[in-house]
Protein backbone atom coordinates (compact mmCIF):
# COMPACT_ATOMS: atom_id res chain seq x y z
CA UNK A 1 59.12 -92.98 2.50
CA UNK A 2 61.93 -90.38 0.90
CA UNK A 3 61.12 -88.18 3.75
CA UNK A 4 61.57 -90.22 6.43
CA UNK A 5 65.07 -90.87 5.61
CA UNK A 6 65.99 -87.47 5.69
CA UNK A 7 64.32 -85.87 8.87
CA UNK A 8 64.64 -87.44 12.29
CA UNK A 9 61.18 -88.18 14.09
CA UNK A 10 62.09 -85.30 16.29
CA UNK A 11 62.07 -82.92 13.35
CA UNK A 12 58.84 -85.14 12.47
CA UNK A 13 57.10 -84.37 15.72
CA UNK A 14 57.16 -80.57 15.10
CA UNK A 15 55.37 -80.84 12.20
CA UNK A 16 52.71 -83.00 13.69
CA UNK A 17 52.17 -80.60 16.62
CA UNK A 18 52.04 -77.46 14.40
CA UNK A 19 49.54 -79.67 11.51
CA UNK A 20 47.36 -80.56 14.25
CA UNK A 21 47.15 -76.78 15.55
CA UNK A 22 45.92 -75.71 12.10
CA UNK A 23 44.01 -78.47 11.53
CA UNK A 24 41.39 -77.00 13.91
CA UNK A 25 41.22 -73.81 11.77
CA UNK A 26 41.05 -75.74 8.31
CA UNK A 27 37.94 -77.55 9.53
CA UNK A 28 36.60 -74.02 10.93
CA UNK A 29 37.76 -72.40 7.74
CA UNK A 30 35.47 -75.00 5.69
CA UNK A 31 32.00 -73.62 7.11
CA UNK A 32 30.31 -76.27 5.90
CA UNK A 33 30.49 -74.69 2.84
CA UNK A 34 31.16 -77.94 0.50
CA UNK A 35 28.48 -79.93 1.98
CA UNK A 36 25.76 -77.39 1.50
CA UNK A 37 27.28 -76.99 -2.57
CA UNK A 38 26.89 -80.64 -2.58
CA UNK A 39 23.15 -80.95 -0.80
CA UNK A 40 21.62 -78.44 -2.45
CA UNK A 41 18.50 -79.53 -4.50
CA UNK A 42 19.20 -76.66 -7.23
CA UNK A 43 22.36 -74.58 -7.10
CA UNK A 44 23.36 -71.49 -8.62
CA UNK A 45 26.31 -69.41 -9.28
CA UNK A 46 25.09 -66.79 -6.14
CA UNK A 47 25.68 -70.33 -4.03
CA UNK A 48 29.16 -70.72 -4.92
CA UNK A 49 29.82 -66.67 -4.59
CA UNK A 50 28.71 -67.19 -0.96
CA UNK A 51 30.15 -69.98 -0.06
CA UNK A 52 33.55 -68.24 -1.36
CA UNK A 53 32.94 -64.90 0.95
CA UNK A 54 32.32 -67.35 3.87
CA UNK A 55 35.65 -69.06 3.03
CA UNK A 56 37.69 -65.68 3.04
CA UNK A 57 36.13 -64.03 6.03
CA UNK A 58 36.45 -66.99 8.15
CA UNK A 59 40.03 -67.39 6.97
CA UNK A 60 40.70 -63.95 8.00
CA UNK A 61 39.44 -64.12 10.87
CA UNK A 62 41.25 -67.53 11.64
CA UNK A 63 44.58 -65.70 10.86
CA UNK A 64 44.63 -63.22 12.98
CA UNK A 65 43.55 -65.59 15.81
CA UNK A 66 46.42 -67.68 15.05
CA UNK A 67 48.60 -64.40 15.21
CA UNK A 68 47.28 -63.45 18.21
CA UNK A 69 47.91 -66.67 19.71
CA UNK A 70 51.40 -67.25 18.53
CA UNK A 71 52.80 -65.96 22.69
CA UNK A 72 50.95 -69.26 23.78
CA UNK A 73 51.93 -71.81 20.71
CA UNK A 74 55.66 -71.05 21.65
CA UNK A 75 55.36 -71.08 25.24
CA UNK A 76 53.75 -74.24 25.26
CA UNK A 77 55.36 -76.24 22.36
CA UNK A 78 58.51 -73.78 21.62
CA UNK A 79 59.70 -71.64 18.42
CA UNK A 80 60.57 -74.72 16.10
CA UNK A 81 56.26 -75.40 15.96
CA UNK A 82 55.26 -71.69 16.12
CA UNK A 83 57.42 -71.13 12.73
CA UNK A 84 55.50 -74.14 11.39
CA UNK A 85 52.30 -72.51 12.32
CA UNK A 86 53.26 -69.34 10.52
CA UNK A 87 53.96 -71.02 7.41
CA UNK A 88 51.23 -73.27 7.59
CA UNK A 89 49.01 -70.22 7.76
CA UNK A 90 49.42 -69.79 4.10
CA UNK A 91 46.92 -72.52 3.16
CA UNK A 92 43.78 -70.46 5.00
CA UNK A 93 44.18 -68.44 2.32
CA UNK A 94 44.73 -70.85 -0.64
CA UNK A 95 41.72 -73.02 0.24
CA UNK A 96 38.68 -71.21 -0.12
CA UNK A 97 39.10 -70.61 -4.66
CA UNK A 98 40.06 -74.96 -4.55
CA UNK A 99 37.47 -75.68 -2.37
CA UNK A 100 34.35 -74.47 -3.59
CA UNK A 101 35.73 -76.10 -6.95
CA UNK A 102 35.99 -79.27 -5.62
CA UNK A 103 33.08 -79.47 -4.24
CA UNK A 104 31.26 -78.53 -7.64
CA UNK A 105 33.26 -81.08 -9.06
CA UNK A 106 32.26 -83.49 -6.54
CA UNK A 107 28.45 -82.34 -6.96
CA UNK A 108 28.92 -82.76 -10.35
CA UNK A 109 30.78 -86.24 -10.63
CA UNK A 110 33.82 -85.27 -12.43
CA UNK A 111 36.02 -86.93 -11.09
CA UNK A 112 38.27 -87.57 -13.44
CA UNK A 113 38.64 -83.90 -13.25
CA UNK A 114 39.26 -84.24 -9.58
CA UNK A 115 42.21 -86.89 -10.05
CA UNK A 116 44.31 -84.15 -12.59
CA UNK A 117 43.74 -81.86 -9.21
CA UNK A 118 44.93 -84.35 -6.97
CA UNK A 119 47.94 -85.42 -9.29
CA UNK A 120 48.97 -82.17 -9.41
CA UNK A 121 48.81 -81.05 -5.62
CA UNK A 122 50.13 -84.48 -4.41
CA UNK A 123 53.48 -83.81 -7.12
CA UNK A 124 53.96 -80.44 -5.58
CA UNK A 125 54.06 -81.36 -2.38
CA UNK A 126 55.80 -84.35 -2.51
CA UNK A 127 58.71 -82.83 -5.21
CA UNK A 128 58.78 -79.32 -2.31
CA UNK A 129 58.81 -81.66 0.80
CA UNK A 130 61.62 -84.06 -1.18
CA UNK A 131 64.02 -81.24 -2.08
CA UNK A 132 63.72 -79.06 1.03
CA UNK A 133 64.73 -82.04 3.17
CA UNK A 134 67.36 -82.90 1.13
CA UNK A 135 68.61 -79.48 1.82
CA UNK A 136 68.20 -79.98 5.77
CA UNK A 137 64.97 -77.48 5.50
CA UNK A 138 63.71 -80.48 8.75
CA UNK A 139 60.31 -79.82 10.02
CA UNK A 140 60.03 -76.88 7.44
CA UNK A 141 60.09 -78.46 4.48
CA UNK A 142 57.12 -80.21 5.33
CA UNK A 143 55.07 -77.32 6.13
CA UNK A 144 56.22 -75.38 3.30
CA UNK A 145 55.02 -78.88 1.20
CA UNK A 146 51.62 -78.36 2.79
CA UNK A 147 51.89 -74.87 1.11
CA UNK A 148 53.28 -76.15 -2.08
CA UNK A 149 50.98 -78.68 -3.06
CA UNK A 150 47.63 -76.26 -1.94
CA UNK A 151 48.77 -74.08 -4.34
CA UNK A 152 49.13 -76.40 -7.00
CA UNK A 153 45.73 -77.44 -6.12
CA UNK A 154 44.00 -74.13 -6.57
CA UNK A 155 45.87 -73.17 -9.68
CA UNK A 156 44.84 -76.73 -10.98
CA UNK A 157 41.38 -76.63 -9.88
CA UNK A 158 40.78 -72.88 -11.38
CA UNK A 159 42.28 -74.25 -14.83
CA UNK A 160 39.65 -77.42 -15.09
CA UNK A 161 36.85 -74.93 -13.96
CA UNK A 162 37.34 -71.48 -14.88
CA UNK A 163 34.34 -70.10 -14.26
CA UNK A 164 33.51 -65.96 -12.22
CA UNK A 165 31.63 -67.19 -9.46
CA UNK A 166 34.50 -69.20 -7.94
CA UNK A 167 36.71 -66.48 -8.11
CA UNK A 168 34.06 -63.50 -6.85
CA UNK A 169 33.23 -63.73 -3.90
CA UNK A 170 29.31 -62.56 -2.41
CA UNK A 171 27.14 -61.97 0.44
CA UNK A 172 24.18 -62.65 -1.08
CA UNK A 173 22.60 -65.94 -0.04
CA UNK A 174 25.84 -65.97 2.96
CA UNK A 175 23.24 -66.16 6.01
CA UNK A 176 21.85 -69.34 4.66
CA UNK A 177 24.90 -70.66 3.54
CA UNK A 178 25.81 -70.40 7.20
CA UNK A 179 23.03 -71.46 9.01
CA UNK A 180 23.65 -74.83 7.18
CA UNK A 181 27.25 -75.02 7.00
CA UNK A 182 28.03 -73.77 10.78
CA UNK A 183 26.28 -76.98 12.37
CA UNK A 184 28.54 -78.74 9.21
CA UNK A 185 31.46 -76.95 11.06
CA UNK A 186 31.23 -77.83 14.09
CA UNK A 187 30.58 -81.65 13.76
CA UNK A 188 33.73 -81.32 11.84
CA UNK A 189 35.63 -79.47 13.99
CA UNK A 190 34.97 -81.77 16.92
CA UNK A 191 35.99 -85.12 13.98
CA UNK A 192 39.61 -83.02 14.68
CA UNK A 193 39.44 -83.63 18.13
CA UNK A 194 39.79 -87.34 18.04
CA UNK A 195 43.56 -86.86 16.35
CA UNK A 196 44.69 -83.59 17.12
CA UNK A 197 43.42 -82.92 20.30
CA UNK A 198 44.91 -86.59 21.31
CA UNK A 199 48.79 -84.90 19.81
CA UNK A 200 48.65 -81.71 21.50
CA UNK A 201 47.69 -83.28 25.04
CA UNK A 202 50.15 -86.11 24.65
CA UNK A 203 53.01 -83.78 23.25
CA UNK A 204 52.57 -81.95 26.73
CA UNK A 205 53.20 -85.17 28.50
CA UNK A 206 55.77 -86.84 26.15
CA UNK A 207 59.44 -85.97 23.90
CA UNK A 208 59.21 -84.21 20.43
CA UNK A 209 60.90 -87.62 19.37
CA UNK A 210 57.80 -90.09 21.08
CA UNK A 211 55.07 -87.48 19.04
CA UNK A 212 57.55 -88.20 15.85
CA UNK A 213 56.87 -91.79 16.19
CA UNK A 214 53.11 -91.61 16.98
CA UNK A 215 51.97 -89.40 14.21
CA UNK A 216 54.29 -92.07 11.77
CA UNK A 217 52.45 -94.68 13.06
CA UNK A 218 48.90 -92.91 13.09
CA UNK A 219 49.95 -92.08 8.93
CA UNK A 220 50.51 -95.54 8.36
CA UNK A 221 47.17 -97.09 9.69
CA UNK A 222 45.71 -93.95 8.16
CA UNK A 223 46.86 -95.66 4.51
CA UNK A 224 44.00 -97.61 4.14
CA UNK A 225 42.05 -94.02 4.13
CA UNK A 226 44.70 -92.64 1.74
CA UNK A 227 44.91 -95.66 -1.04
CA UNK A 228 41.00 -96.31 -0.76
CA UNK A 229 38.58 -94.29 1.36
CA UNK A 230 39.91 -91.27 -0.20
CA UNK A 231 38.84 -92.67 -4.04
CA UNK A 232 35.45 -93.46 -1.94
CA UNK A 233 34.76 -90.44 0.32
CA UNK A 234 33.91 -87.92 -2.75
CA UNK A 235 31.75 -90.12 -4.36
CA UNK A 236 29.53 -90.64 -0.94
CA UNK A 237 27.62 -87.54 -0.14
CA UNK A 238 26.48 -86.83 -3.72
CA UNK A 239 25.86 -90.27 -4.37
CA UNK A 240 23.73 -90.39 -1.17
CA UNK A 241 22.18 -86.82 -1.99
CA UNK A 242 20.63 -88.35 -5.58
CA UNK A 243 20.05 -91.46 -4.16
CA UNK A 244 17.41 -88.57 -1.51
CA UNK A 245 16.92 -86.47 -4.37
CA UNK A 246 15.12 -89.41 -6.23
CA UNK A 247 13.17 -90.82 -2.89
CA UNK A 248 14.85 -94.09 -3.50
CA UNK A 249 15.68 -96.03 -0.20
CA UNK A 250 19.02 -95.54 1.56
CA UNK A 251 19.06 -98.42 3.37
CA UNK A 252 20.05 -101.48 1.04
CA UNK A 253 23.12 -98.95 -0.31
CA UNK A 254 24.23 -98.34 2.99
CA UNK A 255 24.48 -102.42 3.90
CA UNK A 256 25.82 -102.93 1.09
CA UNK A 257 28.72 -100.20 1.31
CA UNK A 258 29.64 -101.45 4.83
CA UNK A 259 29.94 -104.85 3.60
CA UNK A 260 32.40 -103.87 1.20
CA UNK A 261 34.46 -101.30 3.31
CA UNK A 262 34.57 -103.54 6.53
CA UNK A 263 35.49 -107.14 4.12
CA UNK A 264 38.37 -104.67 2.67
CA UNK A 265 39.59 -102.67 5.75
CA UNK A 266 39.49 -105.09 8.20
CA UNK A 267 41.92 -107.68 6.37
CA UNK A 268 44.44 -104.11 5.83
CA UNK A 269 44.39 -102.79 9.31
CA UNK A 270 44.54 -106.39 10.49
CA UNK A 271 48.01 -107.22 8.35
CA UNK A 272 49.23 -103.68 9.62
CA UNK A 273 49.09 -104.99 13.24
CA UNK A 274 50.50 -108.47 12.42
CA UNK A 275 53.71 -107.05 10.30
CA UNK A 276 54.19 -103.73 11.91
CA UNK A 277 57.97 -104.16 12.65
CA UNK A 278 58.92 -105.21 8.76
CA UNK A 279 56.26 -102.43 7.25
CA UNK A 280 57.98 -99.74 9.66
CA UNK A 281 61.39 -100.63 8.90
CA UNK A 282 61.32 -101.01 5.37
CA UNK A 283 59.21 -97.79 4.41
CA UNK A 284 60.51 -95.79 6.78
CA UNK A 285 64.05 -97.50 7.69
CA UNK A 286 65.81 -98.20 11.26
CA UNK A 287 65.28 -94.83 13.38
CA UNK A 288 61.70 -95.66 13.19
CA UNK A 289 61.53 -98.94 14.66
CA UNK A 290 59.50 -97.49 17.64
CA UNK A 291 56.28 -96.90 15.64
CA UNK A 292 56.27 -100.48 14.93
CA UNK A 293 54.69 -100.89 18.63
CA UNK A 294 52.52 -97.90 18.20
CA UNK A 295 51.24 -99.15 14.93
CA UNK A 296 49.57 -102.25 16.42
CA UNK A 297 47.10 -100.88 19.15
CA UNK A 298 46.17 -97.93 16.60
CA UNK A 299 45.47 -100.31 13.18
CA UNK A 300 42.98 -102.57 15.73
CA UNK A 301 41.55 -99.51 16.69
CA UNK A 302 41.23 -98.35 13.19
CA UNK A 303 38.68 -101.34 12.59
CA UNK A 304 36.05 -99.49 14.16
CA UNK A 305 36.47 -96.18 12.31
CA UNK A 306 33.74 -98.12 9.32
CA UNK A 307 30.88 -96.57 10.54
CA UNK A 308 31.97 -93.13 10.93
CA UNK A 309 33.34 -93.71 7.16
CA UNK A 310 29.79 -94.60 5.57
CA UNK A 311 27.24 -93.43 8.37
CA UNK A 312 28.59 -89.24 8.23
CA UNK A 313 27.87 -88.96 4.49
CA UNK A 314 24.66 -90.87 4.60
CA UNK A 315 23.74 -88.08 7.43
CA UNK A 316 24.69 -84.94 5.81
CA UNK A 317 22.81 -86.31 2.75
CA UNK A 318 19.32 -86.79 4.63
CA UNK A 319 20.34 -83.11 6.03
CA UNK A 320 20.80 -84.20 9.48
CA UNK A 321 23.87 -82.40 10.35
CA UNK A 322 22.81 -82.01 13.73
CA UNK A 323 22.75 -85.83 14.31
CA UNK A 324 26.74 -85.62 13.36
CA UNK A 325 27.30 -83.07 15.64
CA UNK A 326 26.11 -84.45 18.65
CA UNK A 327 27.42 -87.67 17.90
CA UNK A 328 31.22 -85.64 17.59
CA UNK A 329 30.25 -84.08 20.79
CA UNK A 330 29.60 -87.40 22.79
CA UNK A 331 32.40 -89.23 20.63
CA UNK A 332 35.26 -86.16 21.26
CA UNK A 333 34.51 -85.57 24.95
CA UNK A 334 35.02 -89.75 25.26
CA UNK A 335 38.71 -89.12 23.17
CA UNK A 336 39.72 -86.25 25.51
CA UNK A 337 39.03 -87.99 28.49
CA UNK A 338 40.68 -91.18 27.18
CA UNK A 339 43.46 -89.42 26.51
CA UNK A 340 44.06 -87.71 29.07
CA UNK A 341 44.04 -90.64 31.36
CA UNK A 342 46.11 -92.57 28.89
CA UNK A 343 49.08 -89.70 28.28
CA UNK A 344 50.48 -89.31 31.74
CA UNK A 345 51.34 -93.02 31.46
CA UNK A 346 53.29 -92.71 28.30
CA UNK A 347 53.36 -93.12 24.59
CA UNK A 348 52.52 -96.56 24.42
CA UNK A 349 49.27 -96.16 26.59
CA UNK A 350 48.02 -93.18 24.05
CA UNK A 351 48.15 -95.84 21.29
CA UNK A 352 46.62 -98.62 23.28
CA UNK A 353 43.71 -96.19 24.46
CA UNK A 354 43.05 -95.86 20.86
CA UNK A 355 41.44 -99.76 20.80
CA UNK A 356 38.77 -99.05 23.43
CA UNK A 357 38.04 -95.18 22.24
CA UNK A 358 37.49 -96.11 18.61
CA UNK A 359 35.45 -99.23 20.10
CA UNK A 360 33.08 -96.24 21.82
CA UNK A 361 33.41 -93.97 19.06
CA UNK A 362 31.94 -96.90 16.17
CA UNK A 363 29.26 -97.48 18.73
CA UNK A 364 27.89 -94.35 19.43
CA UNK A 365 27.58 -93.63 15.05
CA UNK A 366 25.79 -97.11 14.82
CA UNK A 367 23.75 -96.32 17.68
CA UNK A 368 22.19 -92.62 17.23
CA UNK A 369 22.33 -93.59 13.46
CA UNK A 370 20.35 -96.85 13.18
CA UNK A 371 16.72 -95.14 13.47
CA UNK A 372 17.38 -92.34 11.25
CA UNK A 373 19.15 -94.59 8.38
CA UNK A 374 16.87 -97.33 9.01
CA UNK A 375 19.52 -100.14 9.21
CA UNK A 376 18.95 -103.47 9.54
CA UNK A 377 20.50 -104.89 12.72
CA UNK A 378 20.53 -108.56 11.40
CA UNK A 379 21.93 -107.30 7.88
CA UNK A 380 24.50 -105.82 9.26
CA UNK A 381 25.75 -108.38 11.70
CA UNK A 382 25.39 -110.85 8.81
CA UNK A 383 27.98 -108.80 6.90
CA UNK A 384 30.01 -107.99 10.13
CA UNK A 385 30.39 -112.08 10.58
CA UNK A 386 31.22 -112.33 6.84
CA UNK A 387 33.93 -110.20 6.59
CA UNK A 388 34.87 -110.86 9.81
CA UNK A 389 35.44 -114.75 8.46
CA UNK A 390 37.14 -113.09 5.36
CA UNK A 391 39.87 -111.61 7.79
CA UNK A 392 40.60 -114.38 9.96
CA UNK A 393 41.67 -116.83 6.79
CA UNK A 394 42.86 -114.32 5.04
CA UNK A 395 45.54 -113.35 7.62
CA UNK A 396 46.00 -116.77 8.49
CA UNK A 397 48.63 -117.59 5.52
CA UNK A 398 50.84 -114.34 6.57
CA UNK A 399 50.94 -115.45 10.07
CA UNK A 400 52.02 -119.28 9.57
CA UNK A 401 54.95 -117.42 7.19
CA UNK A 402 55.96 -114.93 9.83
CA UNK A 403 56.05 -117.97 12.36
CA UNK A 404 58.10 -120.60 10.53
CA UNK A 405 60.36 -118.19 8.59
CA UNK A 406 61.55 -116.11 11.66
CA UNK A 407 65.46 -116.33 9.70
CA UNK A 408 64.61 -115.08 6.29
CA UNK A 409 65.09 -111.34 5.24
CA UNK A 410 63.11 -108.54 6.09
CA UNK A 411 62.02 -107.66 2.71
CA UNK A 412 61.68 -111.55 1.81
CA UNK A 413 59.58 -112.02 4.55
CA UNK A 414 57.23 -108.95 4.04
CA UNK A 415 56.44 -109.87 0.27
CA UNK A 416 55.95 -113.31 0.99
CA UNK A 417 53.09 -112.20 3.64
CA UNK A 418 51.56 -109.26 1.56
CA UNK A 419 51.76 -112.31 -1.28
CA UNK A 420 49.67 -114.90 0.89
CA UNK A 421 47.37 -112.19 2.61
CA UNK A 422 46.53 -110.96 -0.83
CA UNK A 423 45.71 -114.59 -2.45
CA UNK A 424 44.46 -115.38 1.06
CA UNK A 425 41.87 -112.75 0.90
CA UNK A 426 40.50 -113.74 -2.98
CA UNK A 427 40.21 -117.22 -1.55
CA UNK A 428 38.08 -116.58 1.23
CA UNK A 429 35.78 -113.73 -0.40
CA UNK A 430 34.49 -116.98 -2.61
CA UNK A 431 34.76 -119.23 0.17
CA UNK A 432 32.46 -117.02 2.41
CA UNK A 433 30.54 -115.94 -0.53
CA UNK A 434 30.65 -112.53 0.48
CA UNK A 435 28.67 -110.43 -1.97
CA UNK A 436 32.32 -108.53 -2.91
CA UNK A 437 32.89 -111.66 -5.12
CA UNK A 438 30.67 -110.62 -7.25
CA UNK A 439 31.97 -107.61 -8.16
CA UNK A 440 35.66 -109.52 -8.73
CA UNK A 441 34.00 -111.62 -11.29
CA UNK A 442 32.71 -108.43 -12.86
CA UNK A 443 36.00 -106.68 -13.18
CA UNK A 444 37.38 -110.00 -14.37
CA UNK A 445 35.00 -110.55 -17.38
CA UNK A 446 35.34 -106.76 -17.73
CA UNK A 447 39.10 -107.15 -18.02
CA UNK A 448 38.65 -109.78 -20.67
CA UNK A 449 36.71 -108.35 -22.66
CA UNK A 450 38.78 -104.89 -22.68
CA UNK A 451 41.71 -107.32 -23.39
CA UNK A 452 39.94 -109.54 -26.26
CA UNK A 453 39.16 -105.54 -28.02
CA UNK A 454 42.33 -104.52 -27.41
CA UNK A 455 44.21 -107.23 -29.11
CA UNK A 456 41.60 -107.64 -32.00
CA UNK A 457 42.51 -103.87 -32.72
């Protein structure tokens, strides 16, 4: 929100074409590598060690193909991205040592070693990326942010867990470390597609300025992965890998997890689409009113992005990586296609392309998925129309304010809906009875009973 009051969104749209060029190589650099540390029945240090010489080899390797390439990143997108590239470069490097740590930690549970991590790579960047476009650093100042905060990361990372074999590397164990993690690789490689491949056609087709305003609004309906899915998304794979581990069924966990995700991303995304304009404008301010159109088309289209959430963990946990990847492969070559239709007609059709490609996309997991999990059709259909119900009345108090109070402030207006969407949305989880209640009532008598200690002490 600092940020975006001190770059324009053409400085903005540099960054996002040069991110989602080394995005490709992140996902490359990974191997696979945290998912097999995660999966593995019983792991040793020799694991990690190999998992650490895969992560420097590959990002070698990546770096020099970037080099290499650098005649073609300029030609195509010009200097401005290519020096964004270079810098950006920096993290192949940084990754592998925080990496292998986090995905201990994650094996592991700790993760309230993982938030003093997080805390201190999110301070980093945000403190570089702050100060460097204060000092009209531009598109720069973000990439050297990116930079910033991975190093934070590591050094954090190797303080909590200072142990030899995540900082001594091995080929010992490597070929099945990659036999694994490659097919890992690639179904995450082609998960990159869907976003980046989407910028880097588009910015071919549209201004530095239009890609600005398209990767603003992608962030913003990207917040309900930042502020919850993110808190959820470590705890997934080794949850599901125990929940293997012990031979207990998958199946009732999995219902229940989309019932919760969909009955609390559904009513977000939805009140992203109603009050795009205000949400735009006041966290971002007035030279970003054109994301505000953008934003609608892409939170709908977020809806469907549930099943990819929960169904890719619960894969890589029953070690079917293979079902991931050709479910990326179907899913990717339907995003490129869309896409490509969809740029040549402007910015406003990539974002409305979004709706019926994510549609496709959360089809094609529930589909090649449904066997293998053994999901109940009916169950989930039952919690589909639940919090399906949940998100029509709880959206239906912001959108009699935003219709009657047309005249009020900006700011007014915005708290007043997030206000009524919020007590909305309690209201209609114990209206519907959706099972989420529950869990309300037991942070509630949790709350009270932390409270009633608290003040007897």
């Amino acid at each position: 929100m600092i940020v975006a009051r001190l770059i324009t969104p053409e400085q903005f749209g540099v960054f996002a074409i040069a991110f989602s060029i080394v995005s490709f190589t992140q996902a490359i650099r990974d191997m696979g590598t945290n998912s097999y540390i995660i999966h593995k029945t019983s792991l040793v240090g020799s694991d990690v060690q190999a998992c650490l010489f895969i992560g420097f080899v590959v990002a070698i390797s990546l770096s020099v193909l970037l080099l290499s390439g650098s005649g073609i990143v300029e030609r195509l997108y010009g200097p401005d991205v290519l020096c964004a590239v270079f810098v950006l470069i920096f993290n192949l490097f940084l990754m592998p040592v925080s990496s292998t740590i986090f995905a201990v930690l994650q094996r592991e549970m700790r993760f309230d070693l993982l938030l003093r991590v997080n805390i201190a790579g999110a301070i980093a960047n945000a403190g570089c990326a702050i100060s460097l476009a204060a000092s009209g650093w531009g598109a720069m100042s973000l990439a050297w942010a990116c930079v910033a905060g991975q190093l934070a990361s590591a050094i954090a990372a190797a303080w909590c867990r200072p142990h030899r074999e995540h900082f001594l590397p091995s080929y010992v164990g490597a070929k099945e470390v990659f036999r694994f993690g490659s097919v890992v690789m690639l179904g995450t490689l082609l998960s990159q597609i869907s976003t980046n491949i989407a910028n880097l056609i588009t910015a071919r087709f549209v201004t530095l300025e239009a890609m600005g305003l398209l990767s603003r609004s992608q962030s913003v309906s990207g917040l309900f992965g930042k502020l919850i899915m993110d808190g959820i998304q470590p705890l997934l794979l080794p949850l599901f890998a125990n929940i293997k581990r012990e031979n207990i069924a998958l199946r009732p966990s999995v219902e229940r997890l989309f019932s919760y995700v969909s009955v609390v991303s559904w009513p977000f995304l939805g009140f992203l689409a109603m009050s795009a304009k205000p949400i735009i404008l006041f966290m971002f301010g007035e030279q970003w009113h054109g994301a505000a159109y953008l934003l609608i088309p892409i939170s709908i289209g977020g809806m469907f992005w549930v099943f990819a959430c929960i169904l890719q963990p619960v894969l890589l946990a029953l070690g079917r990586p293979d079902v991931t990847l050709r479910i990326q492969t179907i899913n990717q070559a339907i995003a490129v296609v869309g896409v490509v239709l969809a740029a040549a007609h402007g910015i406003e059709a990539v974002a409305i392309a979004a709706i019926p490609i994510s549609a496709i996309h959360g089809y094609t997991w529930w589909y090649c998925s449904a066997r293998i999990v053994r999901i109940h059709a009916g169950a989930v259909f039952r919690e589909a129309f639940l919090s399906g119900a949940v998100t029509v009345l709880s959206l239906a108090p912001p959108l009699l304010i935003t219709v009657f109070s047309r005249d009020s402030g900006l700011l007014l207006q915005l708290a007043f809906c997030a206000a009524s969407a919020m007590a909305g949305w309690i209201a209609a989880v114990f209206l519907c009875r959706h099972p989420i209640s529950i869990e309300i009532l037991q942070i509630v008598v949790q709350a009270k009973k932390s409270a009633y200690a608290w003040l007897r002490a």
